[in-house]
C-alpha atoms as a PDB file:
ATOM      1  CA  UNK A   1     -13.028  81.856 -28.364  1.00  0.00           C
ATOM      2  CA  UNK A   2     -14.128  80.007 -25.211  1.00  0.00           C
ATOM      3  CA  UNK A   3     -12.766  76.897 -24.119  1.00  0.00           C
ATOM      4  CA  UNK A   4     -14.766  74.393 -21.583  1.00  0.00           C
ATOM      5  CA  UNK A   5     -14.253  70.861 -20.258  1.00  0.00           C
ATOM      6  CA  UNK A   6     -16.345  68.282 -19.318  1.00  0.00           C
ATOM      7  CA  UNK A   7     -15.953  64.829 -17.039  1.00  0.00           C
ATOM      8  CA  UNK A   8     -17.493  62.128 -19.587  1.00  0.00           C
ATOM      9  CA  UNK A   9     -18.486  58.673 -18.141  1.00  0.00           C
ATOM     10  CA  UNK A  10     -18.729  55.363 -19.815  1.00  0.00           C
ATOM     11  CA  UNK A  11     -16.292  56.045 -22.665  1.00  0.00           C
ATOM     12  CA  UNK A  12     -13.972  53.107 -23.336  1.00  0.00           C
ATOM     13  CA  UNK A  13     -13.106  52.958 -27.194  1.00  0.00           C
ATOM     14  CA  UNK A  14     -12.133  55.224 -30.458  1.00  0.00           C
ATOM     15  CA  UNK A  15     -16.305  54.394 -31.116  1.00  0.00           C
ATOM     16  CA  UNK A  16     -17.317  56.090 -27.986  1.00  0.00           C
ATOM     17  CA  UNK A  17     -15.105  59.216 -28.891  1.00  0.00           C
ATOM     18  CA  UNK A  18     -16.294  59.611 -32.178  1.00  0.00           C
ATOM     19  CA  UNK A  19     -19.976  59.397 -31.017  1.00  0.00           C
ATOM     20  CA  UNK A  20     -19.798  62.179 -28.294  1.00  0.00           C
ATOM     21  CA  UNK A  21     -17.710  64.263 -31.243  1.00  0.00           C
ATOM     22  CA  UNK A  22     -20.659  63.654 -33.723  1.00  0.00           C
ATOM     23  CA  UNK A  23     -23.311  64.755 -31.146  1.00  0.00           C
ATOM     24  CA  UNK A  24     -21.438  67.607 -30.188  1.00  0.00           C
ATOM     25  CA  UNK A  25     -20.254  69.187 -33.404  1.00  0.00           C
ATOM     26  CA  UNK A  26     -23.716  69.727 -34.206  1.00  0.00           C
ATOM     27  CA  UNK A  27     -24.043  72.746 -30.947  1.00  0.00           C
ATOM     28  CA  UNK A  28     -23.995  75.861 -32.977  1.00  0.00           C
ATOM     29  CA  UNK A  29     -20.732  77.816 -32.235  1.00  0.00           C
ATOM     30  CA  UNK A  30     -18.316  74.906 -31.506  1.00  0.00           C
ATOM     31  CA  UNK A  31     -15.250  75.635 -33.124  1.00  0.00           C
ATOM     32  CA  UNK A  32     -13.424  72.292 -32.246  1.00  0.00           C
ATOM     33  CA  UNK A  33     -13.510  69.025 -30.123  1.00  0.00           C
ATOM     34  CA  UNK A  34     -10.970  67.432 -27.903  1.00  0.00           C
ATOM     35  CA  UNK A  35     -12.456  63.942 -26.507  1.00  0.00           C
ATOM     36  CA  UNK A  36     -10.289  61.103 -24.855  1.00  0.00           C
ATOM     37  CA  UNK A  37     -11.532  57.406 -23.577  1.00  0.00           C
ATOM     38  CA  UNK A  38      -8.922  56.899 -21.878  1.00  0.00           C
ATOM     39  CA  UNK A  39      -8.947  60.549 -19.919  1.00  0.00           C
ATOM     40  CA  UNK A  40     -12.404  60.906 -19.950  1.00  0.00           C
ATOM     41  CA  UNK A  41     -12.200  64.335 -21.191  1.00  0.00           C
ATOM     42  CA  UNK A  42     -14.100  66.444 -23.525  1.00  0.00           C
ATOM     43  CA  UNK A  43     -12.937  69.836 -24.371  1.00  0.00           C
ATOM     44  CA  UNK A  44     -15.124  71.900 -26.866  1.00  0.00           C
ATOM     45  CA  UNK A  45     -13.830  75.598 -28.259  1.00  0.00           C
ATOM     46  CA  UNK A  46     -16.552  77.697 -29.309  1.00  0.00           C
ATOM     47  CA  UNK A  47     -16.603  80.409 -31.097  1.00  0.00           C
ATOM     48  CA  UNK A  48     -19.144  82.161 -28.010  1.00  0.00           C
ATOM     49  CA  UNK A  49     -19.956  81.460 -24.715  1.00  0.00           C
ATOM     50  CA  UNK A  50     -20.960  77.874 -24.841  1.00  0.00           C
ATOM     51  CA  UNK A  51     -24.536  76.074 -23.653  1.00  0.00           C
ATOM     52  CA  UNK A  52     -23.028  73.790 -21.033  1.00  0.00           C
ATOM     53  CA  UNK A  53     -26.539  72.134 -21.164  1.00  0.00           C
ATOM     54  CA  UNK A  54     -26.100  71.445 -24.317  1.00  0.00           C
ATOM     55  CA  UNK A  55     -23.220  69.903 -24.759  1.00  0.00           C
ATOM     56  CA  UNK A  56     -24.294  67.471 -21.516  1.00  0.00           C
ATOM     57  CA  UNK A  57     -27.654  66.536 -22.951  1.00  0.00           C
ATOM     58  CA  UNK A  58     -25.561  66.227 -26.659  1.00  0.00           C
ATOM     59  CA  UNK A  59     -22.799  63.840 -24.438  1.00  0.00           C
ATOM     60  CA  UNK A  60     -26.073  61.786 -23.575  1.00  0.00           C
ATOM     61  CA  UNK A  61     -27.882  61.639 -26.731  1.00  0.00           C
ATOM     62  CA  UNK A  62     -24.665  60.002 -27.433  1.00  0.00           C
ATOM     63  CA  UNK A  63     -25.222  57.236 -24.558  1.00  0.00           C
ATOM     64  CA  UNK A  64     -22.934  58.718 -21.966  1.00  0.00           C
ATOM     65  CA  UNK A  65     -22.591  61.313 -18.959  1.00  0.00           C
ATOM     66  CA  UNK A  66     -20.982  64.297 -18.607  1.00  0.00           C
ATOM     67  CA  UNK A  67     -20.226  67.119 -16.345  1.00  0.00           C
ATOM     68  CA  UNK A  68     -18.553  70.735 -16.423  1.00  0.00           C
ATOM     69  CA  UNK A  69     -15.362  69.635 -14.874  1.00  0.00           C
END
């Protein structure tokens, strides 16, 4: 299992959260999804070593910015 966490920007409601989750469950290998508004934070666990790429250009599909924090 690998654990990595991300900066998100923009993120201000439950909606926003359960976007970013929806975009992101669908990166092959994530295991599960931590993502917090109010914190800004995303954690994903993956089952591999995890496409950090992905999971930013998933976090914008969604409508909002993220880095590897």
């Amino acid at each position: 299992m690998t654990t990595t966490e991300f900066q998100v920007t923009g993120m201000t409601c439950g909606h926003c959260e359960m976007s970013v989750r929806e975009e992101v469950e669908r990166i092959a290998g994530v295991e599960s999804i931590d993502v917090s508004a109010q914190s800004g934070r995303l954690v994903v666990t993956s089952s591999s070593a995890l496409d950090q790429d992905a999971v930013i250009a998933a976090v914008d599909e969604a409508g909002y910015s993220a880095v590897a924090a």
